[in-house]
Every structure is written in structure tokens, then in C-alpha cells.
PDB file of N, CA and C in Angstrom:
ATOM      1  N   UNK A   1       5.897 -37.197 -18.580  1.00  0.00           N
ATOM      2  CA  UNK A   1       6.764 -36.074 -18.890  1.00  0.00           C
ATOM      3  C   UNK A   1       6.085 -34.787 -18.421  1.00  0.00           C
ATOM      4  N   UNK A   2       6.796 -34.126 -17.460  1.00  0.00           N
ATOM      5  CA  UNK A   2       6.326 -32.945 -17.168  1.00  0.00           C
ATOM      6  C   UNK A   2       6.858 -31.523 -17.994  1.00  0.00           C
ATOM      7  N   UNK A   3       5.403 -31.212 -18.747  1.00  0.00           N
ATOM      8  CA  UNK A   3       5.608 -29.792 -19.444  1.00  0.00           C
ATOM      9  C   UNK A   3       5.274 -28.438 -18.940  1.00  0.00           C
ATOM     10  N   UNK A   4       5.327 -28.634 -17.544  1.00  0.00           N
ATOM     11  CA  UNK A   4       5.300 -27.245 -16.986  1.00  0.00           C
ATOM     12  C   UNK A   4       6.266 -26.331 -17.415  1.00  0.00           C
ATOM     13  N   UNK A   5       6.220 -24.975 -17.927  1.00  0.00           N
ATOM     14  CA  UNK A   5       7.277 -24.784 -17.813  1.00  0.00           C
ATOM     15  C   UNK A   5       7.865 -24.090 -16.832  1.00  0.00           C
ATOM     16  N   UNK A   6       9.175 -23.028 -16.767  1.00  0.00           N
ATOM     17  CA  UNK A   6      10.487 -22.466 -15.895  1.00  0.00           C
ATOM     18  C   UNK A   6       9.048 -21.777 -15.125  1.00  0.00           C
ATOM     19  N   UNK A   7       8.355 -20.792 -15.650  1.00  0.00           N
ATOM     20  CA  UNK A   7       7.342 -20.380 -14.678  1.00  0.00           C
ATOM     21  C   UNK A   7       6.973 -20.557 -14.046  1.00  0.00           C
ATOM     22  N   UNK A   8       6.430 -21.623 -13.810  1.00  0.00           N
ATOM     23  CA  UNK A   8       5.481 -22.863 -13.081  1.00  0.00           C
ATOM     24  C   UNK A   8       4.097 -23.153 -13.362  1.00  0.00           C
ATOM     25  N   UNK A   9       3.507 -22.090 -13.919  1.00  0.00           N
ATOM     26  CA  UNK A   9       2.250 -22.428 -14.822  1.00  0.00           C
ATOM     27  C   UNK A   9       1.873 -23.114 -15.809  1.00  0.00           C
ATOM     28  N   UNK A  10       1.435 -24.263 -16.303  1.00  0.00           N
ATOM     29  CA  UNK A  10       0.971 -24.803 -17.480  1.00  0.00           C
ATOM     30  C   UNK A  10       0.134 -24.038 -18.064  1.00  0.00           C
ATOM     31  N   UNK A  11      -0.074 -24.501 -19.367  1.00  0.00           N
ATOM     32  CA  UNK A  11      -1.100 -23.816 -20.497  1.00  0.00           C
ATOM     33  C   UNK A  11      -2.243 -23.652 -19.934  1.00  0.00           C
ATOM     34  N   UNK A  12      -2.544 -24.746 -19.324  1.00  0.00           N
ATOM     35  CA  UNK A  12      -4.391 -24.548 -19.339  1.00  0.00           C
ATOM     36  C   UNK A  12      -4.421 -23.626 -17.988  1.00  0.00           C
ATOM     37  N   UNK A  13      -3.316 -23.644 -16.836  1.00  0.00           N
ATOM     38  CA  UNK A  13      -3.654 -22.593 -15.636  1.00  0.00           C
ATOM     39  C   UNK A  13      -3.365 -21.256 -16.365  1.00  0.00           C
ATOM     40  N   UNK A  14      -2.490 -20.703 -17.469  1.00  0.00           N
ATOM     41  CA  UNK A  14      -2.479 -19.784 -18.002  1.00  0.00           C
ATOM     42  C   UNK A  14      -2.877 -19.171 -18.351  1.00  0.00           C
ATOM     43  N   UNK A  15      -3.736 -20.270 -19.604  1.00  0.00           N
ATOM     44  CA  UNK A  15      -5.193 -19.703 -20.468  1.00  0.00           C
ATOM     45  C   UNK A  15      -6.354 -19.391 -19.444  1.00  0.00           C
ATOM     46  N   UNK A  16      -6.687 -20.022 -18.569  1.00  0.00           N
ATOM     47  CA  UNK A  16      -7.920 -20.154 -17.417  1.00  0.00           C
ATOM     48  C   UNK A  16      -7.524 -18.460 -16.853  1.00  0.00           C
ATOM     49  N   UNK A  17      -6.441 -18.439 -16.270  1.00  0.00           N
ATOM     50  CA  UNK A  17      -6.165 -16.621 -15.627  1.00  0.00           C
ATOM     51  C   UNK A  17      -6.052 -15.795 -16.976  1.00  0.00           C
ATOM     52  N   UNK A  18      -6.002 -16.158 -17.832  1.00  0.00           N
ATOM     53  CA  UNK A  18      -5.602 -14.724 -19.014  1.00  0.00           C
ATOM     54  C   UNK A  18      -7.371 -14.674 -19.183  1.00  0.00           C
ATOM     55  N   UNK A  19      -8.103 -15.758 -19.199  1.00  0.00           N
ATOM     56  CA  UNK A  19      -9.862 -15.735 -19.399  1.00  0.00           C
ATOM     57  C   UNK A  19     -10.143 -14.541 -18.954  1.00  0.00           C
ATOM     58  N   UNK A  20      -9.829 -15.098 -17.391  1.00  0.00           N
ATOM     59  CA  UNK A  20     -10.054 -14.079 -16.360  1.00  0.00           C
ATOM     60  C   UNK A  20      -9.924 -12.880 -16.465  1.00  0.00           C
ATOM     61  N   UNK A  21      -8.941 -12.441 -17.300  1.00  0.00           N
ATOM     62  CA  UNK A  21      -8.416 -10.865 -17.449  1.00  0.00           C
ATOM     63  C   UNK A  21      -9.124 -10.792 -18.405  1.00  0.00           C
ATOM     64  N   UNK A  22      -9.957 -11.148 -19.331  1.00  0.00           N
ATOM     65  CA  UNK A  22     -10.089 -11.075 -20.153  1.00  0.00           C
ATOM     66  C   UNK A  22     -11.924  -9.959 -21.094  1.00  0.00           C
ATOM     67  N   UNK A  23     -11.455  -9.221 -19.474  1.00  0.00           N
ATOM     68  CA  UNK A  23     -12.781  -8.209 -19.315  1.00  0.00           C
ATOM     69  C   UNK A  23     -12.034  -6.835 -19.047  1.00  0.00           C
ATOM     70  N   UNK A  24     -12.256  -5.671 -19.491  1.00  0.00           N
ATOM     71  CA  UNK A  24     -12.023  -4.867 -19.223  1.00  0.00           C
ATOM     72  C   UNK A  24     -11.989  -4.218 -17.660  1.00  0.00           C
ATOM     73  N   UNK A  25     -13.403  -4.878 -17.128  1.00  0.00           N
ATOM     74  CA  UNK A  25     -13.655  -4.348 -15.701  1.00  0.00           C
ATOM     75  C   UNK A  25     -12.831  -5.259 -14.905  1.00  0.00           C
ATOM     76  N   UNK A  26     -12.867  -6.570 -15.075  1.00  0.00           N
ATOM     77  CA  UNK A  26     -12.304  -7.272 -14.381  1.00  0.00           C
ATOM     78  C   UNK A  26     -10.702  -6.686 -14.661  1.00  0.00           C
ATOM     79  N   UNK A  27      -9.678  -6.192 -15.731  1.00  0.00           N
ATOM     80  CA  UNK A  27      -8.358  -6.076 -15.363  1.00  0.00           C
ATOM     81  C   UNK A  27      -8.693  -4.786 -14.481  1.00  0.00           C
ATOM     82  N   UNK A  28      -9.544  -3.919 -14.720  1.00  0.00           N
ATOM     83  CA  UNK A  28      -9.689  -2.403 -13.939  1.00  0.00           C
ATOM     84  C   UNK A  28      -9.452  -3.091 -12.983  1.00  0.00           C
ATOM     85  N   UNK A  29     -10.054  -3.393 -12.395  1.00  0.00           N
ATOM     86  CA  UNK A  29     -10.555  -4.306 -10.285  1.00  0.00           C
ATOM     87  C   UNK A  29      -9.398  -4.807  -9.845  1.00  0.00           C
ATOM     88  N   UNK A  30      -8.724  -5.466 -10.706  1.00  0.00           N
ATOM     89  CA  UNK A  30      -7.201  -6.276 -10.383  1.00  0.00           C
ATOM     90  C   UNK A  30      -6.053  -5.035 -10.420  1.00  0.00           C
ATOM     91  N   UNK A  31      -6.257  -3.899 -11.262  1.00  0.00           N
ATOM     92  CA  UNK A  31      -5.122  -2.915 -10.890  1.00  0.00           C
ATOM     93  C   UNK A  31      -5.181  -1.967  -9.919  1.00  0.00           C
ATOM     94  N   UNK A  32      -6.689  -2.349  -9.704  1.00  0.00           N
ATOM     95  CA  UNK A  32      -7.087  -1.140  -8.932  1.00  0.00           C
ATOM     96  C   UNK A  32      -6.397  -1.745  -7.255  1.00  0.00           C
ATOM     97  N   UNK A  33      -7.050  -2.983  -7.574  1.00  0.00           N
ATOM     98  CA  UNK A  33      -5.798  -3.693  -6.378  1.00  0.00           C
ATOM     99  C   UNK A  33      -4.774  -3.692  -6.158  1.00  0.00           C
ATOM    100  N   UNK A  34      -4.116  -4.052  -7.249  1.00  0.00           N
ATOM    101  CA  UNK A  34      -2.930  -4.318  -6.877  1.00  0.00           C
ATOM    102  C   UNK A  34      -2.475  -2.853  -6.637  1.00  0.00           C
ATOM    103  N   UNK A  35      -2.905  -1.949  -7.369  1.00  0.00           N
ATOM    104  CA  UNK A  35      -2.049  -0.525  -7.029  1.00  0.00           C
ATOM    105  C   UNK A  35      -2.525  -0.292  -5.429  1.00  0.00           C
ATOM    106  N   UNK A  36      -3.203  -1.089  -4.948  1.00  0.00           N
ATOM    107  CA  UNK A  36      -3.744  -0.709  -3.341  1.00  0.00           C
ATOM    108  C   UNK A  36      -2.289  -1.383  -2.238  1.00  0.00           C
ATOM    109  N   UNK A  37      -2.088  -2.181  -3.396  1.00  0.00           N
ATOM    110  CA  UNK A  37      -1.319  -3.247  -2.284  1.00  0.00           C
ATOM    111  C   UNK A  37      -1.438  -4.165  -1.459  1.00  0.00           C
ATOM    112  N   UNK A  38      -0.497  -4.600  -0.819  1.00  0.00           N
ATOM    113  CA  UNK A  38      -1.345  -5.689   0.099  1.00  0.00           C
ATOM    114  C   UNK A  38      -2.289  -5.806   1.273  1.00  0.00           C
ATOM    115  N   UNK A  39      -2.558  -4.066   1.544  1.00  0.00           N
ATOM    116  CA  UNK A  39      -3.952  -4.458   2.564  1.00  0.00           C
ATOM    117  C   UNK A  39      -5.118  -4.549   1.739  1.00  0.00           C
ATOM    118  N   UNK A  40      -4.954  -4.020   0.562  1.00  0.00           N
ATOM    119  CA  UNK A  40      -6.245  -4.459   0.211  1.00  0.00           C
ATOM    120  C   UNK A  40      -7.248  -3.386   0.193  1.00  0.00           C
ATOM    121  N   UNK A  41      -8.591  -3.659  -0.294  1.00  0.00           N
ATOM    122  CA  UNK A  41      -9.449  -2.507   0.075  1.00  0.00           C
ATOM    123  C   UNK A  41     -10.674  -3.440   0.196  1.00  0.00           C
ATOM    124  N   UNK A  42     -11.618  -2.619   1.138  1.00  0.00           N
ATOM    125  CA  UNK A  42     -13.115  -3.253   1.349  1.00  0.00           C
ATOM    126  C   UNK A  42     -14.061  -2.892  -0.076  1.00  0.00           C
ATOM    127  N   UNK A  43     -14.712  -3.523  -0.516  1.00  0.00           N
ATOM    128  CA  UNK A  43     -15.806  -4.034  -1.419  1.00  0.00           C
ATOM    129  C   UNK A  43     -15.925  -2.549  -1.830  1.00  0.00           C
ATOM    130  N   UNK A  44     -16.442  -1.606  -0.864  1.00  0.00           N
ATOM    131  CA  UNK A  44     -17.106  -0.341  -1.278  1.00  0.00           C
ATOM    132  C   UNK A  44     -16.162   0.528  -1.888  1.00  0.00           C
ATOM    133  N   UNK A  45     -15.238   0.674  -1.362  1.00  0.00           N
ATOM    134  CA  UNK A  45     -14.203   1.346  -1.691  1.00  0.00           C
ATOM    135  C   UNK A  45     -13.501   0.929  -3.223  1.00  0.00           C
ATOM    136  N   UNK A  46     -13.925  -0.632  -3.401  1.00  0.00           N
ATOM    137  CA  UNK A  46     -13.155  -1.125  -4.614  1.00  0.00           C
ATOM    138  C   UNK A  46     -13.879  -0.363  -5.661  1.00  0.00           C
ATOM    139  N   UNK A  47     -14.571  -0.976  -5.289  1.00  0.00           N
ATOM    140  CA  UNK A  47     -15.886  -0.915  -6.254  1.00  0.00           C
ATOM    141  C   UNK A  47     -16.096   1.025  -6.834  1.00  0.00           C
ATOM    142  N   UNK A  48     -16.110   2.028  -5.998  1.00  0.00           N
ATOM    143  CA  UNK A  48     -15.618   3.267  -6.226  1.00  0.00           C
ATOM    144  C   UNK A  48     -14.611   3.137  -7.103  1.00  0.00           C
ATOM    145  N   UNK A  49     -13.428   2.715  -6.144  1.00  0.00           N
ATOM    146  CA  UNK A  49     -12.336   3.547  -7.022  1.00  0.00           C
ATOM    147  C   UNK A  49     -12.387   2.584  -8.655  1.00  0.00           C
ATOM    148  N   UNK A  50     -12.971   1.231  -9.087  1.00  0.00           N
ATOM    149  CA  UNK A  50     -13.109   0.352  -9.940  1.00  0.00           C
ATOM    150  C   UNK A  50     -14.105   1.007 -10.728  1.00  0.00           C
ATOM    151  N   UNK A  51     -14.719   1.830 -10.545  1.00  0.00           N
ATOM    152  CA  UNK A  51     -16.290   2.204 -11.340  1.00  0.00           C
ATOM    153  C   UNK A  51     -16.901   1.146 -11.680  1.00  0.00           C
ATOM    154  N   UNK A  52     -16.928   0.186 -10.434  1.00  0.00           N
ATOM    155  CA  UNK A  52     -17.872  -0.824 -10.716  1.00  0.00           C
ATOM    156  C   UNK A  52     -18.745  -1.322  -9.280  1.00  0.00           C
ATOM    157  N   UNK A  53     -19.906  -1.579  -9.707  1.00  0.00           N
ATOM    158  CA  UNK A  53     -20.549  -1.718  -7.967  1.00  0.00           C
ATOM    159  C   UNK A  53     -21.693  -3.154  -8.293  1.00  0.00           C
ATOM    160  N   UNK A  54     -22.106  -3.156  -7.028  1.00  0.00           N
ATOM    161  CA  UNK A  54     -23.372  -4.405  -6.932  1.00  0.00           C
ATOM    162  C   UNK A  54     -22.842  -5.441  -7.581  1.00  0.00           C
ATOM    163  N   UNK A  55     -24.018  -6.507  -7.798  1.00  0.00           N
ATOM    164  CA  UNK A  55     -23.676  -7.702  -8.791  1.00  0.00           C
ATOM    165  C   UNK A  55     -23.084  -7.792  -9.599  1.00  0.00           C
ATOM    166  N   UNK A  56     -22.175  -6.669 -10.393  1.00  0.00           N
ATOM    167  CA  UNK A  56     -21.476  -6.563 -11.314  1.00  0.00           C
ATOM    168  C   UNK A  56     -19.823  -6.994 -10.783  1.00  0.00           C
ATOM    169  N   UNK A  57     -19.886  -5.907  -9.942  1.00  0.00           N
ATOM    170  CA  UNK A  57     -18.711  -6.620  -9.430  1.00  0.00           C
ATOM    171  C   UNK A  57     -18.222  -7.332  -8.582  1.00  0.00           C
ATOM    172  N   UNK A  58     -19.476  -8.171  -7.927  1.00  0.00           N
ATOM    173  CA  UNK A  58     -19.331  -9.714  -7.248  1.00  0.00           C
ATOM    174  C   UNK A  58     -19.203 -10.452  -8.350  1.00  0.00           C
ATOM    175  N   UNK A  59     -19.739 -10.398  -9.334  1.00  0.00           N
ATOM    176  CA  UNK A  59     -19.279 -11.138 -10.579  1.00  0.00           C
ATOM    177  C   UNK A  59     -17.514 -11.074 -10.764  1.00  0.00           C
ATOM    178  N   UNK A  60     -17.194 -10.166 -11.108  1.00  0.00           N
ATOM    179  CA  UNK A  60     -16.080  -9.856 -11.362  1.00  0.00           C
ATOM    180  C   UNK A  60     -15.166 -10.591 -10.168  1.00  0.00           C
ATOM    181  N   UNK A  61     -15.112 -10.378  -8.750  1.00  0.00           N
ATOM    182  CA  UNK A  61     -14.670 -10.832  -8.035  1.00  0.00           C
ATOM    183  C   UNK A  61     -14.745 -12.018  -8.024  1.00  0.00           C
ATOM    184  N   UNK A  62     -15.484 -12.898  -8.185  1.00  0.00           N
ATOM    185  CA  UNK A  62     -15.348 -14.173  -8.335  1.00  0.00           C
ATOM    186  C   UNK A  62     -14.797 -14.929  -9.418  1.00  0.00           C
ATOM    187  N   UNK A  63     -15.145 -14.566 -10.452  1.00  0.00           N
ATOM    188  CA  UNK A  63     -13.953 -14.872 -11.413  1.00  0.00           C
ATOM    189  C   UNK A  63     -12.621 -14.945 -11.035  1.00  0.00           C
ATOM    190  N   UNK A  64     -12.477 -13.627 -10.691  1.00  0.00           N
ATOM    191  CA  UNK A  64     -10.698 -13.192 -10.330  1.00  0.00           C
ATOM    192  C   UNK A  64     -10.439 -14.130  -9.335  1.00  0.00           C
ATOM    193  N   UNK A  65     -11.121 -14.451  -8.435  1.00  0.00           N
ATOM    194  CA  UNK A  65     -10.798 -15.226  -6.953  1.00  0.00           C
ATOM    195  C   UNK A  65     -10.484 -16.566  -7.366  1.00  0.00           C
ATOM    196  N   UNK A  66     -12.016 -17.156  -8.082  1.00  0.00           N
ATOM    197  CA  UNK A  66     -11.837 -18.297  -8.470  1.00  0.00           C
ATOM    198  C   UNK A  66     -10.106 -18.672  -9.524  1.00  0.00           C
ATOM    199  N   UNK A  67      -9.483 -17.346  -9.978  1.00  0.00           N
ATOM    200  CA  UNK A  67      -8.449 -17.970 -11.186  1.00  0.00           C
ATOM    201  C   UNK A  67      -7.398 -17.923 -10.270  1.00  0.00           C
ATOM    202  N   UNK A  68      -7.305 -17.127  -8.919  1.00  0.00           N
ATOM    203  CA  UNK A  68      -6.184 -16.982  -8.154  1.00  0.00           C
ATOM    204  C   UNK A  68      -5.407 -16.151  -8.281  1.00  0.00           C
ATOM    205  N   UNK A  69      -6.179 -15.040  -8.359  1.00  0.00           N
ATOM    206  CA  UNK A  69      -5.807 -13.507  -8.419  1.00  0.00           C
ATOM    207  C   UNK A  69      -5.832 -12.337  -7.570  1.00  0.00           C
ATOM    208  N   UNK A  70      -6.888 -12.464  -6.800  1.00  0.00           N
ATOM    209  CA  UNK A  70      -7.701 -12.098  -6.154  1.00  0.00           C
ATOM    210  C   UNK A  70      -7.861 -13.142  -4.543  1.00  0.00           C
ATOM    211  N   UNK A  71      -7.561 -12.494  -3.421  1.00  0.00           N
ATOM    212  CA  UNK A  71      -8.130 -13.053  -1.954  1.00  0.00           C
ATOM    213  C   UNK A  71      -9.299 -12.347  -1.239  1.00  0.00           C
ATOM    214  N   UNK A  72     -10.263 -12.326  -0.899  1.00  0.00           N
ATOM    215  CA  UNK A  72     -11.203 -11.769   0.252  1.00  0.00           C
ATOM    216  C   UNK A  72     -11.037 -12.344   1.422  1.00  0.00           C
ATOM    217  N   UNK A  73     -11.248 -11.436   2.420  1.00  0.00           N
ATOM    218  CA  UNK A  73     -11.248 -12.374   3.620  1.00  0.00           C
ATOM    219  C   UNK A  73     -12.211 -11.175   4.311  1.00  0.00           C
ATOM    220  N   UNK A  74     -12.962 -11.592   5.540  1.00  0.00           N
ATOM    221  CA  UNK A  74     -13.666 -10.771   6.305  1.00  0.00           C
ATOM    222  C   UNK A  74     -12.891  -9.987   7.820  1.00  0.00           C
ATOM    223  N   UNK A  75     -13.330  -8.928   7.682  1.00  0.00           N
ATOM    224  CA  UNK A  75     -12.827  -8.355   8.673  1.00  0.00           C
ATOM    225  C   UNK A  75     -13.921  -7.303   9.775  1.00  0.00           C
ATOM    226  N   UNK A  76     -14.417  -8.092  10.434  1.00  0.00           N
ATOM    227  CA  UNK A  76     -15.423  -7.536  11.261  1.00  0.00           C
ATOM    228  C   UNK A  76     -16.804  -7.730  10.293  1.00  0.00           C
ATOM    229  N   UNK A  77     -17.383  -6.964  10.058  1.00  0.00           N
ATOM    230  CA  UNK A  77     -18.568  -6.115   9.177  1.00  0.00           C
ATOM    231  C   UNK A  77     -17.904  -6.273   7.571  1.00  0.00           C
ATOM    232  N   UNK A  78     -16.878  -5.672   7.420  1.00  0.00           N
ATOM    233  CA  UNK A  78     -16.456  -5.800   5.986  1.00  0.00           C
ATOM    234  C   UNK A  78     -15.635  -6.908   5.451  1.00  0.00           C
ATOM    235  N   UNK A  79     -15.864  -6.800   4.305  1.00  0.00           N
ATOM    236  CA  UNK A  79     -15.001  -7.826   3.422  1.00  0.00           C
ATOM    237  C   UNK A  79     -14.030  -7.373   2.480  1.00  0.00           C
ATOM    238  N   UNK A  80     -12.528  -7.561   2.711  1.00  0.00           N
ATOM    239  CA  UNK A  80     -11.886  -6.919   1.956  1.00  0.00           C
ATOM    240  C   UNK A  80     -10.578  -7.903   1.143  1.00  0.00           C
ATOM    241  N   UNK A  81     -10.630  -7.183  -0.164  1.00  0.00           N
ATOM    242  CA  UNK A  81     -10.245  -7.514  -0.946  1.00  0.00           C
ATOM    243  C   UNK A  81      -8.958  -7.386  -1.278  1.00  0.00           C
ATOM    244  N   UNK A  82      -8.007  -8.253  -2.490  1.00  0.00           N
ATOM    245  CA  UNK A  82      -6.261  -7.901  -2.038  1.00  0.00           C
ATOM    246  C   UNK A  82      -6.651  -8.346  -3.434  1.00  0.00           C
ATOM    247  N   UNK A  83      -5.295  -8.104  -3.661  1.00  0.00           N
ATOM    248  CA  UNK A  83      -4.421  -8.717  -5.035  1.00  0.00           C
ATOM    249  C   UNK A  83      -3.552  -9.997  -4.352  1.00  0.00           C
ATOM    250  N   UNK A  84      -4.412 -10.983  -4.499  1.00  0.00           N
ATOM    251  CA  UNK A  84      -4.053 -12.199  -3.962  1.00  0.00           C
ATOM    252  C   UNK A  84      -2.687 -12.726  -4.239  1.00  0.00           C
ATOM    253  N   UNK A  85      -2.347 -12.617  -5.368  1.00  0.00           N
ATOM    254  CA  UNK A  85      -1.291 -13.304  -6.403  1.00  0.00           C
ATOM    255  C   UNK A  85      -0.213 -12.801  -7.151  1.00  0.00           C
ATOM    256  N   UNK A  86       0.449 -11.906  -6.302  1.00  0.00           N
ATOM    257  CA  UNK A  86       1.592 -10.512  -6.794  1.00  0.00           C
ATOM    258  C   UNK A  86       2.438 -11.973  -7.815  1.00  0.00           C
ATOM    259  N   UNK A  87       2.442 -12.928  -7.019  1.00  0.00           N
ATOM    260  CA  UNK A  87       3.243 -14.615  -7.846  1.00  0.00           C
ATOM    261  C   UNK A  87       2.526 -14.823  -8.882  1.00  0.00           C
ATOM    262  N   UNK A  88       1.483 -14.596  -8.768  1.00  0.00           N
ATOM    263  CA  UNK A  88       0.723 -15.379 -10.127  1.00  0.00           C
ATOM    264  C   UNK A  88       0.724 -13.951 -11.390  1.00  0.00           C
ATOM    265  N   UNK A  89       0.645 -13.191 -11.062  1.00  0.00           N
ATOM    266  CA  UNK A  89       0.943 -12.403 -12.122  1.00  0.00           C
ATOM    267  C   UNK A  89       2.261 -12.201 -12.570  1.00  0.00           C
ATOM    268  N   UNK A  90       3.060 -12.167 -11.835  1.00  0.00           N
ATOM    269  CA  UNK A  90       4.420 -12.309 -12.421  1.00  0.00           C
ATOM    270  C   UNK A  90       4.364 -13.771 -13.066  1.00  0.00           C
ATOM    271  N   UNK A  91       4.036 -15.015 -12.311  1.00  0.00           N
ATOM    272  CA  UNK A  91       3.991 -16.251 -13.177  1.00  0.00           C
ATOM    273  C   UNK A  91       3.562 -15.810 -14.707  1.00  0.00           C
ATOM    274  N   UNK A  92       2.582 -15.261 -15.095  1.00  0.00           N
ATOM    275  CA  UNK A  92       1.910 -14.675 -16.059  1.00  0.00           C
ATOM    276  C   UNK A  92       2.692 -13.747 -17.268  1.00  0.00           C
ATOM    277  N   UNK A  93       3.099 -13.011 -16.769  1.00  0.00           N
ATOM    278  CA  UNK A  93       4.512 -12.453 -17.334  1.00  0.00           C
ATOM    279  C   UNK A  93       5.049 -13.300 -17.860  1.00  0.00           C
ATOM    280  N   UNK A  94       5.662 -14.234 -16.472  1.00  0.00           N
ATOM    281  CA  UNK A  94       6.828 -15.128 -17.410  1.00  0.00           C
ATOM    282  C   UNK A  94       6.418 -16.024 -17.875  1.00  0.00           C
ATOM    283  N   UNK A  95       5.371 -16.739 -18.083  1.00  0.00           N
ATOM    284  CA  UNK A  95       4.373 -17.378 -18.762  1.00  0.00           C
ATOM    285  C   UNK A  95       4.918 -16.264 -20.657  1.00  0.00           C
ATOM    286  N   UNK A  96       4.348 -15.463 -20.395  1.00  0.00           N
ATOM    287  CA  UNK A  96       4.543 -14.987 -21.774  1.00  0.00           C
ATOM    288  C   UNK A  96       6.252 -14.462 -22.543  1.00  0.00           C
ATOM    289  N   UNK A  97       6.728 -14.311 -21.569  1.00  0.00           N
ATOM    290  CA  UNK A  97       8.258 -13.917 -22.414  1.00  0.00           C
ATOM    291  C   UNK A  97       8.698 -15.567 -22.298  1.00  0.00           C
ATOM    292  N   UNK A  98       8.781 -16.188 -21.262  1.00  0.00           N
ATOM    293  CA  UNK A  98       9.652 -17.217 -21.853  1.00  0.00           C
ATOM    294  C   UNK A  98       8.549 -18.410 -22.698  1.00  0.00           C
ATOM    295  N   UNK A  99       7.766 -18.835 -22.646  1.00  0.00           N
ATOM    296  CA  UNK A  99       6.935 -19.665 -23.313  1.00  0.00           C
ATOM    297  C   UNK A  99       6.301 -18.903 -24.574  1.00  0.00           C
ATOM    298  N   UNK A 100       5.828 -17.487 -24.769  1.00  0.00           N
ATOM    299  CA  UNK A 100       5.502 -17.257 -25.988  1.00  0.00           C
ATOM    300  C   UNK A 100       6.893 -16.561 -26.735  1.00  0.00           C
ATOM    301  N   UNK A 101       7.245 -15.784 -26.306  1.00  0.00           N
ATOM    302  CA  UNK A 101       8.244 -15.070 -27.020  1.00  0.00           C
ATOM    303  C   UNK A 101       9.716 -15.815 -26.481  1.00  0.00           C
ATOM    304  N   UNK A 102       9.585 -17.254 -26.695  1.00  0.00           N
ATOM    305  CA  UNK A 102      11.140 -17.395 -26.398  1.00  0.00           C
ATOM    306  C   UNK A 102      11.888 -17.629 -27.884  1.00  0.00           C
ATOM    307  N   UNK A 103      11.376 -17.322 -29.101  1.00  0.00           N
ATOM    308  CA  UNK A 103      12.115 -17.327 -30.136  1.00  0.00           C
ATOM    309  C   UNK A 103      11.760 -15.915 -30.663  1.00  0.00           C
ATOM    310  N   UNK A 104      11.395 -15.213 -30.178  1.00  0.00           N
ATOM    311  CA  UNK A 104      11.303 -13.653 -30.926  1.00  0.00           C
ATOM    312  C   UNK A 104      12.607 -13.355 -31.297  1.00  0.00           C
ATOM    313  N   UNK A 105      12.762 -12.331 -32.043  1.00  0.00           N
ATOM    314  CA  UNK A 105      13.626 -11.652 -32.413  1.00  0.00           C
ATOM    315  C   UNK A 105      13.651 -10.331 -31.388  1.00  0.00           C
ATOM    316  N   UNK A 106      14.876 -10.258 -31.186  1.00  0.00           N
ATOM    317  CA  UNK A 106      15.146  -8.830 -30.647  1.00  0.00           C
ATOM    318  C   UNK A 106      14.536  -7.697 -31.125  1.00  0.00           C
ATOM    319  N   UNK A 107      14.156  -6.412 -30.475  1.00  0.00           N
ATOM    320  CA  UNK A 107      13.419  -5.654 -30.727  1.00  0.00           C
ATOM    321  C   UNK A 107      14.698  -4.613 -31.804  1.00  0.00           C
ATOM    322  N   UNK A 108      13.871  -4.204 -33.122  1.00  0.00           N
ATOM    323  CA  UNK A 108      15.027  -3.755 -33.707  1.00  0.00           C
ATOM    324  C   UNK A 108      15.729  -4.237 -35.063  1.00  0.00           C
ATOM    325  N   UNK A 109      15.329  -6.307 -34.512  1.00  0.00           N
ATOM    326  CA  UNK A 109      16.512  -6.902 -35.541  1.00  0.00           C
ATOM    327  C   UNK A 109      16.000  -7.167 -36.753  1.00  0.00           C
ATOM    328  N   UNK A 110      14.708  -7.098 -36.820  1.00  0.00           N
ATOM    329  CA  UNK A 110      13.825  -6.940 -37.990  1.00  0.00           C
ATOM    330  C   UNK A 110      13.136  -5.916 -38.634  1.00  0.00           C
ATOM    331  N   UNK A 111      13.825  -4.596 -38.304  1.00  0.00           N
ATOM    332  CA  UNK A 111      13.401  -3.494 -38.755  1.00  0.00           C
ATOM    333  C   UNK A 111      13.578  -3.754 -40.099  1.00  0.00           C
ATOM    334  N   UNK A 112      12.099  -2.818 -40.998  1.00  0.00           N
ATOM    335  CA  UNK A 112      12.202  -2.432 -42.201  1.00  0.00           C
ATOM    336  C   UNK A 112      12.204  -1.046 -42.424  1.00  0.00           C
ATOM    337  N   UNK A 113      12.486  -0.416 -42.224  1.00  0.00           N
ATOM    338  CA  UNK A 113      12.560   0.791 -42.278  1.00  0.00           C
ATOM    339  C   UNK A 113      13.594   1.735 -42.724  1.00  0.00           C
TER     340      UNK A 113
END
């Protein structure tokens, strides 16, 4: 029986990428991407606009890469970085409205107030 759900992510690829986010610097690095778009930016530049540099944030990058968030690829001399997975974060999203909140209540319908 397959329990994937409508998303396409299972639990454990879910939980494994939410890990991932699950650093302050590391979501910085991933927005800082994705707000770059899809060219991407080289290491130095991330790492600036990320306030994060050196081994810290090869750490970080590899995490993110390894969960499938994150692509590098080389380009001459530099190595530059993308928001690998514009899909996998939306998977992520819908990972959470339809699999966690698919019995919520409407916003509103439980007011006490």
C-alpha cells in the first residue's frame, strides 16, 4: 500500500528536509537563494549576502544539498549555488496543509473571543 501522499513526499523525505531547515543559518542560505533565483549565486557572494562564510557554510550547504534543496555546480573558477528545489519546497508546503492541517478548522471557526 502506497502512503505517499497528493504531494509526493512521504514522512520520512519530509521530516529529513524540515531537519534540514531546521537551523536558522541554514533557512537564511536557502532564502537567500531562492530570493536570488534561478541563476543562483557563487559561494562568496552567498555567503555575504547569508552572513555566513568558511566551514560554516560548507556545512550548511551540504546539508541543504544533501536534502534536495540546494544544487552547486561549477562554473569556470567558481562554484555556484541555486535553490535547487523551487518543487521541493512547494512539495513541503503541501506536505503541511494537506497532510498536517487537513482536518483544521477554518481560520475564525473557533474563535473565543
Amino acid at each position: 500500500m502506497d502512503l505517499t501522499p497528493a504531494c509526493g513526499l512521504s514522512i520520512e523525505e519530509a521530516a529529513s528536509t524540515f531537519a534540514a531547515l531546521g537551523s536558522e543559518q541554514r533557512l537564511g542560505v536557502l532564502r537567500v537563494l531562492v530570493r536570488a533565483g534561478p541563476p543562483g549565486l557563487s559561494i562568496g557572494a552567498l555567503g555575504a549576502a547569508a552572513g555566513v562564510t568558511g566551514s560554516t557554510l560548507t556545512h550548511h550547504l551540504r546539508i541543504l544539498t544533501q536534502a534536495g534543496l540546494v544544487q552547486q555546480t561549477r562554473q569556470g573558477r567558481s562554484i555556484i549555488c541555486a535553490a535547487a528545489a523551487f518543487d521541493r519546497v512547494q512539495a513541503l508546503s503541501g506536505y503541511l496543509l494537506t497532510e498536517c492541517c487537513a482536518d483544521c478548522a477554518t481560520p475564525g471557526e473557533h474563535d473565543h473571543g
